[in-house]
PDB file of N, CA and C in Angstrom:
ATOM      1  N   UNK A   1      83.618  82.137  85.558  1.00  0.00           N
ATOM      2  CA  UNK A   1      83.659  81.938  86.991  1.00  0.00           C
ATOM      3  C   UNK A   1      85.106  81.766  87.446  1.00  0.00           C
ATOM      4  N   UNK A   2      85.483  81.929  88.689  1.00  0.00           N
ATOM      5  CA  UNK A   2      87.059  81.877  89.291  1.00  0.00           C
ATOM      6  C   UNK A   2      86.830  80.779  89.794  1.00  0.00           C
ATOM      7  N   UNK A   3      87.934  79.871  89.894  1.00  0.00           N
ATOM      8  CA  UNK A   3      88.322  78.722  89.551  1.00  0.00           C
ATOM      9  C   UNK A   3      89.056  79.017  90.960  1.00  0.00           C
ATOM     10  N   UNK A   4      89.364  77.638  91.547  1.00  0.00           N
ATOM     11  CA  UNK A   4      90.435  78.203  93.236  1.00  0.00           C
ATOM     12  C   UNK A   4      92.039  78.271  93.092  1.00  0.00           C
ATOM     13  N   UNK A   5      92.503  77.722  91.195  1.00  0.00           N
ATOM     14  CA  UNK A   5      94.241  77.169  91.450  1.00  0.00           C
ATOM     15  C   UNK A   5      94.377  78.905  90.740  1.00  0.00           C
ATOM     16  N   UNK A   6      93.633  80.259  90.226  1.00  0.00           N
ATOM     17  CA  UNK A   6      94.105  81.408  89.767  1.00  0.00           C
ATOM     18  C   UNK A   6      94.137  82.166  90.437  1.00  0.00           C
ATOM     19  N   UNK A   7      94.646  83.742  90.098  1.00  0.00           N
ATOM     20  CA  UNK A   7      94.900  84.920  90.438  1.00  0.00           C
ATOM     21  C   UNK A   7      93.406  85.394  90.789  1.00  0.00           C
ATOM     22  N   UNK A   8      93.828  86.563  91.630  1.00  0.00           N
ATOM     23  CA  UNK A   8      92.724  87.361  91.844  1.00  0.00           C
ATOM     24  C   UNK A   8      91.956  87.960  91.135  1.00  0.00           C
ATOM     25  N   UNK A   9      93.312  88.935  90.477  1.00  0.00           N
ATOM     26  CA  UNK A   9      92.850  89.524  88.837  1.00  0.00           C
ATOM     27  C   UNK A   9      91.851  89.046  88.233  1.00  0.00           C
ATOM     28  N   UNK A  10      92.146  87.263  87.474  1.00  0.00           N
ATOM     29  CA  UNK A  10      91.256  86.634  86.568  1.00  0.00           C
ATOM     30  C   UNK A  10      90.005  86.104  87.374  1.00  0.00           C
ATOM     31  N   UNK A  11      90.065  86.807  88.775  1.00  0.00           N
ATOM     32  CA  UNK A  11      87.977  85.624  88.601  1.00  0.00           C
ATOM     33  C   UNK A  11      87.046  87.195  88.129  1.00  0.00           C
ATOM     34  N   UNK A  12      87.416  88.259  87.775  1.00  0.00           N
ATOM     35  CA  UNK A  12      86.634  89.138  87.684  1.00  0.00           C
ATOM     36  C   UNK A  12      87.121  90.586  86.450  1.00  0.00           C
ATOM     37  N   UNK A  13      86.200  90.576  85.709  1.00  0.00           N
ATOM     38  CA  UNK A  13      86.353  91.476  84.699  1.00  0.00           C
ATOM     39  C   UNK A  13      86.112  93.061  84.773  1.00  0.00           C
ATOM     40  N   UNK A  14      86.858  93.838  84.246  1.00  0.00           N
ATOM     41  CA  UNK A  14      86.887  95.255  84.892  1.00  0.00           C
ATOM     42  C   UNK A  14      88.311  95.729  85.035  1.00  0.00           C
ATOM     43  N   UNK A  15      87.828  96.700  86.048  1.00  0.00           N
ATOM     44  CA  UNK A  15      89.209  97.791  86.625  1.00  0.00           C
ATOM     45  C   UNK A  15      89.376  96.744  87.355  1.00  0.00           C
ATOM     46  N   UNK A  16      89.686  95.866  87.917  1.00  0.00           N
ATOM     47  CA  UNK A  16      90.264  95.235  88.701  1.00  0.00           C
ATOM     48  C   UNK A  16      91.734  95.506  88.829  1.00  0.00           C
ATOM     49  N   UNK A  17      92.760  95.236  88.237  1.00  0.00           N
ATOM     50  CA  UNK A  17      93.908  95.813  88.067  1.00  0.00           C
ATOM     51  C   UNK A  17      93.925  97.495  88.379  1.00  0.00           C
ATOM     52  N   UNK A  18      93.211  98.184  88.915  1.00  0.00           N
ATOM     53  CA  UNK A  18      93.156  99.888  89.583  1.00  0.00           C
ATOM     54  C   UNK A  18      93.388  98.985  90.668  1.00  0.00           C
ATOM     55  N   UNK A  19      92.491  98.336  91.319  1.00  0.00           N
ATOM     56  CA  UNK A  19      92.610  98.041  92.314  1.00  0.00           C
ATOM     57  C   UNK A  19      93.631  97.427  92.856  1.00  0.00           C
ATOM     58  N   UNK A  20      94.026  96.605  92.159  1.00  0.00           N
ATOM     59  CA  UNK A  20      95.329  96.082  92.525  1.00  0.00           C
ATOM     60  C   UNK A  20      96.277  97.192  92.906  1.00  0.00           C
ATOM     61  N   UNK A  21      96.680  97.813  91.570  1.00  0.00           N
ATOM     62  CA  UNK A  21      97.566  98.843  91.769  1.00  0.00           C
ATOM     63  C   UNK A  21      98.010  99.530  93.266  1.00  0.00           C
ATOM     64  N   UNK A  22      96.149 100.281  93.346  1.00  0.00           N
ATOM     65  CA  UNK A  22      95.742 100.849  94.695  1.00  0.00           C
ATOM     66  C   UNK A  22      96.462  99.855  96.363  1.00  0.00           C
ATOM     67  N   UNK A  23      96.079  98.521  95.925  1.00  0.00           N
ATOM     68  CA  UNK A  23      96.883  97.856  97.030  1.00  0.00           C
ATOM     69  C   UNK A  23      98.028  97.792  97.022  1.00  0.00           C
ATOM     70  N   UNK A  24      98.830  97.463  95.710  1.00  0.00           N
ATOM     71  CA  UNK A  24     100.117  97.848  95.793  1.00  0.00           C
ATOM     72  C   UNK A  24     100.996  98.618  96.628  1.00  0.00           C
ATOM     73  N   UNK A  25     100.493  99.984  95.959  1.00  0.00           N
ATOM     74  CA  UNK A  25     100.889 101.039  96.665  1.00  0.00           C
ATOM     75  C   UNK A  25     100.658 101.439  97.895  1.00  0.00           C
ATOM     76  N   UNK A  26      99.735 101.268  98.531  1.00  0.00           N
ATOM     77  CA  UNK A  26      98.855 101.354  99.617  1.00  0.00           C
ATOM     78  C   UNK A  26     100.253 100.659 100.752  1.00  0.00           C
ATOM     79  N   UNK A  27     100.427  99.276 100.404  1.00  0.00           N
ATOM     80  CA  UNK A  27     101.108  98.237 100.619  1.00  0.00           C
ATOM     81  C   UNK A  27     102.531  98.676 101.160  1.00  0.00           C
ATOM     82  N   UNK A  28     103.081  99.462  99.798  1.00  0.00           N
ATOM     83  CA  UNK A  28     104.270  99.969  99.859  1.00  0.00           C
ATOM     84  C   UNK A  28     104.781 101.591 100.481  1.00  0.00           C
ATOM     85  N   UNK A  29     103.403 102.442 100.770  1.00  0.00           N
ATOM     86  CA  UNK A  29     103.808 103.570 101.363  1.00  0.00           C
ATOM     87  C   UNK A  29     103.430 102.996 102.775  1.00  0.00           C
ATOM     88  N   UNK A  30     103.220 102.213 102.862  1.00  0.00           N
ATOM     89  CA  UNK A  30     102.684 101.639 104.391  1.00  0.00           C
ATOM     90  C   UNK A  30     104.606 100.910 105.052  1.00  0.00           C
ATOM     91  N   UNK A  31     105.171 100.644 104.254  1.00  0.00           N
ATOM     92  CA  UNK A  31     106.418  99.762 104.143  1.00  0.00           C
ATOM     93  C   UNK A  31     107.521 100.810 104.182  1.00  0.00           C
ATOM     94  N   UNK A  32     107.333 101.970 103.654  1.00  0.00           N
ATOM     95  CA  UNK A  32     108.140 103.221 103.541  1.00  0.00           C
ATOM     96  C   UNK A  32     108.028 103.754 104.964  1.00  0.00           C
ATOM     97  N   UNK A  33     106.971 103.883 105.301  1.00  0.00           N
ATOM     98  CA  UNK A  33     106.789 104.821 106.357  1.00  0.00           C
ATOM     99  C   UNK A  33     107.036 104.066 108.075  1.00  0.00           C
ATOM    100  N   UNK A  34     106.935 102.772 107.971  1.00  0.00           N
ATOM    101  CA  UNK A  34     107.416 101.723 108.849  1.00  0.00           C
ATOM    102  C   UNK A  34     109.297 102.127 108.719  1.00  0.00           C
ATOM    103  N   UNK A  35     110.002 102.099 107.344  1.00  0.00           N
ATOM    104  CA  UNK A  35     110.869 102.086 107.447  1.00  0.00           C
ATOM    105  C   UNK A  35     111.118 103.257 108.270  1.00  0.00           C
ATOM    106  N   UNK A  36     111.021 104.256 108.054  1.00  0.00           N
ATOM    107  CA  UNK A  36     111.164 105.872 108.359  1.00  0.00           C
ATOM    108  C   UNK A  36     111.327 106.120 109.533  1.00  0.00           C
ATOM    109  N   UNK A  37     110.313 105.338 110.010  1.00  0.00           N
ATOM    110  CA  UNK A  37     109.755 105.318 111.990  1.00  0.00           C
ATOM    111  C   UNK A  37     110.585 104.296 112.622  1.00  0.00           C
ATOM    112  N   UNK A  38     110.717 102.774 112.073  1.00  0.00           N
ATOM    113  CA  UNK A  38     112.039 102.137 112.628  1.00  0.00           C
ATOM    114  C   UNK A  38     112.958 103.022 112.727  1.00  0.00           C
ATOM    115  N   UNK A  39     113.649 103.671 111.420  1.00  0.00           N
ATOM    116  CA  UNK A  39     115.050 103.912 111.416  1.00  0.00           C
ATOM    117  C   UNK A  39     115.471 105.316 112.449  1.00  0.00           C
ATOM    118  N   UNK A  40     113.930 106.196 112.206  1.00  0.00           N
ATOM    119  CA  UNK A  40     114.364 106.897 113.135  1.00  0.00           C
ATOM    120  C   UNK A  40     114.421 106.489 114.665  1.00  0.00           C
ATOM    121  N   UNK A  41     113.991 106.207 114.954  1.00  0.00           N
ATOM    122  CA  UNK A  41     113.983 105.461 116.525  1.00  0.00           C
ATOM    123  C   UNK A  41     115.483 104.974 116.880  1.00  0.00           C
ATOM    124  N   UNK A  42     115.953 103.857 115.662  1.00  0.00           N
ATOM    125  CA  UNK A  42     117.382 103.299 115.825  1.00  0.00           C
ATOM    126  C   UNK A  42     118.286 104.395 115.897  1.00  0.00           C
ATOM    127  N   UNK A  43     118.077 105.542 115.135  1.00  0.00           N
ATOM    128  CA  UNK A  43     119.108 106.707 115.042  1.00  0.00           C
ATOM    129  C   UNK A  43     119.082 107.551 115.806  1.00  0.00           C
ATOM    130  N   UNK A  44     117.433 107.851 116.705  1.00  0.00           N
ATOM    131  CA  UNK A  44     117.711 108.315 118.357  1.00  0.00           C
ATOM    132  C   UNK A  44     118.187 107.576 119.111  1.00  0.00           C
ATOM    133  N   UNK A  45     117.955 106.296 119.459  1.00  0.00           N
ATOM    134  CA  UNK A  45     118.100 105.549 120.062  1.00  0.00           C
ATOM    135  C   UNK A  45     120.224 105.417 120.370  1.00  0.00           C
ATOM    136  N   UNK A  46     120.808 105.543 119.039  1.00  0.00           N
ATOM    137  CA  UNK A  46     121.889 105.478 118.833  1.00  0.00           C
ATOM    138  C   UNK A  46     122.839 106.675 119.640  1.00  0.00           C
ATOM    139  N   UNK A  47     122.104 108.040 118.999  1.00  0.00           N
ATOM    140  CA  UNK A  47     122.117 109.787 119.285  1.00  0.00           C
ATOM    141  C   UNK A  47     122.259 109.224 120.790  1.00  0.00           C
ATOM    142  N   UNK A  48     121.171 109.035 121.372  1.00  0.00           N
ATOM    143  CA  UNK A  48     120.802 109.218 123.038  1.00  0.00           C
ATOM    144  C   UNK A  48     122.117 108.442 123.949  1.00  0.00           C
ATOM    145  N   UNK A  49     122.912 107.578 123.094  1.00  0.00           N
ATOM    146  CA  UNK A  49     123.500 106.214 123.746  1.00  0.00           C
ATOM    147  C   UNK A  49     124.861 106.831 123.292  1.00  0.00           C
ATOM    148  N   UNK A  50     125.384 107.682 122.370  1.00  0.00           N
ATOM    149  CA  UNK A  50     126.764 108.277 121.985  1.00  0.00           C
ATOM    150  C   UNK A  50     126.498 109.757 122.848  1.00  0.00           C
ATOM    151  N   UNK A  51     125.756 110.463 122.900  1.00  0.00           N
ATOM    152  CA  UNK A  51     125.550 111.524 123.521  1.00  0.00           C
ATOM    153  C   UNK A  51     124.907 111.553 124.809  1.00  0.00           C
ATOM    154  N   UNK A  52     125.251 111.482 125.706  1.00  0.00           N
ATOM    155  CA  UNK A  52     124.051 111.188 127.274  1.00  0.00           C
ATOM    156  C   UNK A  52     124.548 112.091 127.620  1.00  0.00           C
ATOM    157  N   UNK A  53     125.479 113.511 128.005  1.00  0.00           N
ATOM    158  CA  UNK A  53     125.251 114.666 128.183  1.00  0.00           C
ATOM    159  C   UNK A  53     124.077 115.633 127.758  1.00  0.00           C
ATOM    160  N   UNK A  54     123.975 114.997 126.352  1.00  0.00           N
ATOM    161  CA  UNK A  54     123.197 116.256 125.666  1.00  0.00           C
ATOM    162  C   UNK A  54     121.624 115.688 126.100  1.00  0.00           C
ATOM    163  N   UNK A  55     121.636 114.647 125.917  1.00  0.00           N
ATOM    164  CA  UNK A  55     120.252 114.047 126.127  1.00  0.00           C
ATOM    165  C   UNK A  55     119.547 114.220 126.899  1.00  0.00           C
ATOM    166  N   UNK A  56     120.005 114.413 128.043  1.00  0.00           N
ATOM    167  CA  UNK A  56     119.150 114.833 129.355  1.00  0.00           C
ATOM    168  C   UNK A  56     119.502 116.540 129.545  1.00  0.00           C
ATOM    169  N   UNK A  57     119.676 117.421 128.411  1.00  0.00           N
ATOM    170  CA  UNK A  57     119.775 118.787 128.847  1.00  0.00           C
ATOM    171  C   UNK A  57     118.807 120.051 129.284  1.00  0.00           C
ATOM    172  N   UNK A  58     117.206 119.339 128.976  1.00  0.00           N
ATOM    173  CA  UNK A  58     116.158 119.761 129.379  1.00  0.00           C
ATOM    174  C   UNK A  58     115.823 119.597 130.580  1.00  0.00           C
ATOM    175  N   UNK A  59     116.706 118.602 131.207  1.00  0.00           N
ATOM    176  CA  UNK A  59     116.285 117.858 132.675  1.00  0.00           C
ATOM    177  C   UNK A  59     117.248 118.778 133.810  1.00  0.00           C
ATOM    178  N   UNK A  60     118.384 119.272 133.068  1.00  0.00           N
ATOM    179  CA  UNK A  60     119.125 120.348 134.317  1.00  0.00           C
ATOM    180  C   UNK A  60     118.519 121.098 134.712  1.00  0.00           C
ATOM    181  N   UNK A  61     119.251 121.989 135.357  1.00  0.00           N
ATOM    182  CA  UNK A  61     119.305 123.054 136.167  1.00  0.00           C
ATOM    183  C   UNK A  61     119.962 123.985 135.288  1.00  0.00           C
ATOM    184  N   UNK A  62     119.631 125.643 134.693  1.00  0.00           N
ATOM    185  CA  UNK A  62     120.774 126.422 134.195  1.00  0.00           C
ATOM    186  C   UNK A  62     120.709 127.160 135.337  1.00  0.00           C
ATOM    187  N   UNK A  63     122.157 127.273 134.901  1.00  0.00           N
ATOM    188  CA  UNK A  63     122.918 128.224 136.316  1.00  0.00           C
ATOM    189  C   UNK A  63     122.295 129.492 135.705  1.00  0.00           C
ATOM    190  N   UNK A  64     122.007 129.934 136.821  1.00  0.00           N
ATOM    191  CA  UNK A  64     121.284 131.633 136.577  1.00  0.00           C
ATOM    192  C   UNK A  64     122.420 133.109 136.156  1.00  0.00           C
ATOM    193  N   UNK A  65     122.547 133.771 135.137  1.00  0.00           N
ATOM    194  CA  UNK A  65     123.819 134.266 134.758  1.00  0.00           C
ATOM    195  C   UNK A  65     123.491 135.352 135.216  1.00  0.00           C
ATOM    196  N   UNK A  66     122.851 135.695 136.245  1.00  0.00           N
ATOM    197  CA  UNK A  66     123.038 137.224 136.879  1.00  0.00           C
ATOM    198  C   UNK A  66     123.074 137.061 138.795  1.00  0.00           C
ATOM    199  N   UNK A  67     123.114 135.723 139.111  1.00  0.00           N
ATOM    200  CA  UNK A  67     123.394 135.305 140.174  1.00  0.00           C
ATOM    201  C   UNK A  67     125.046 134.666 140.752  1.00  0.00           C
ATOM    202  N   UNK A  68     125.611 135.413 141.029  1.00  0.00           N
ATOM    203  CA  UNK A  68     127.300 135.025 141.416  1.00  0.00           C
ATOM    204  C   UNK A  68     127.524 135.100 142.986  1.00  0.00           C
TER     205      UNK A  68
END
């Protein structure tokens, strides 16, 4: 029987440790992909704030090159 001062692992016999693993990882591509999505944000965020010409270049007007 599991006892309340042990690990998860020891109240139960088996693959238990797959499972773990499975959370592990689970855990850590979840932690990767947070990083990924922060950092990109900080590095548009950065882009948009060194570059504010370019940033809004969808929002102009192009001058029409057969109109003079």
């Amino acid at each position: 029987m599991c006892k309340y001062n042990i690990q998860f692992s020891e109240c139960y016999d088996g693959d238990v440790w797959m499972i773990e693993i499975i959370i592990y990882g689970m855990i850590t591509a979840f932690a990767a992909l947070m990083y990924m999505f922060i950092s990109d944000l900080y590095r548009d965020r950065q882009w948009r704030k060194n570059n504010p010409d370019e940033h809004n270049i969808m929002e102009r007007k192009i001058k029409d090159d057969f109109s003079e």
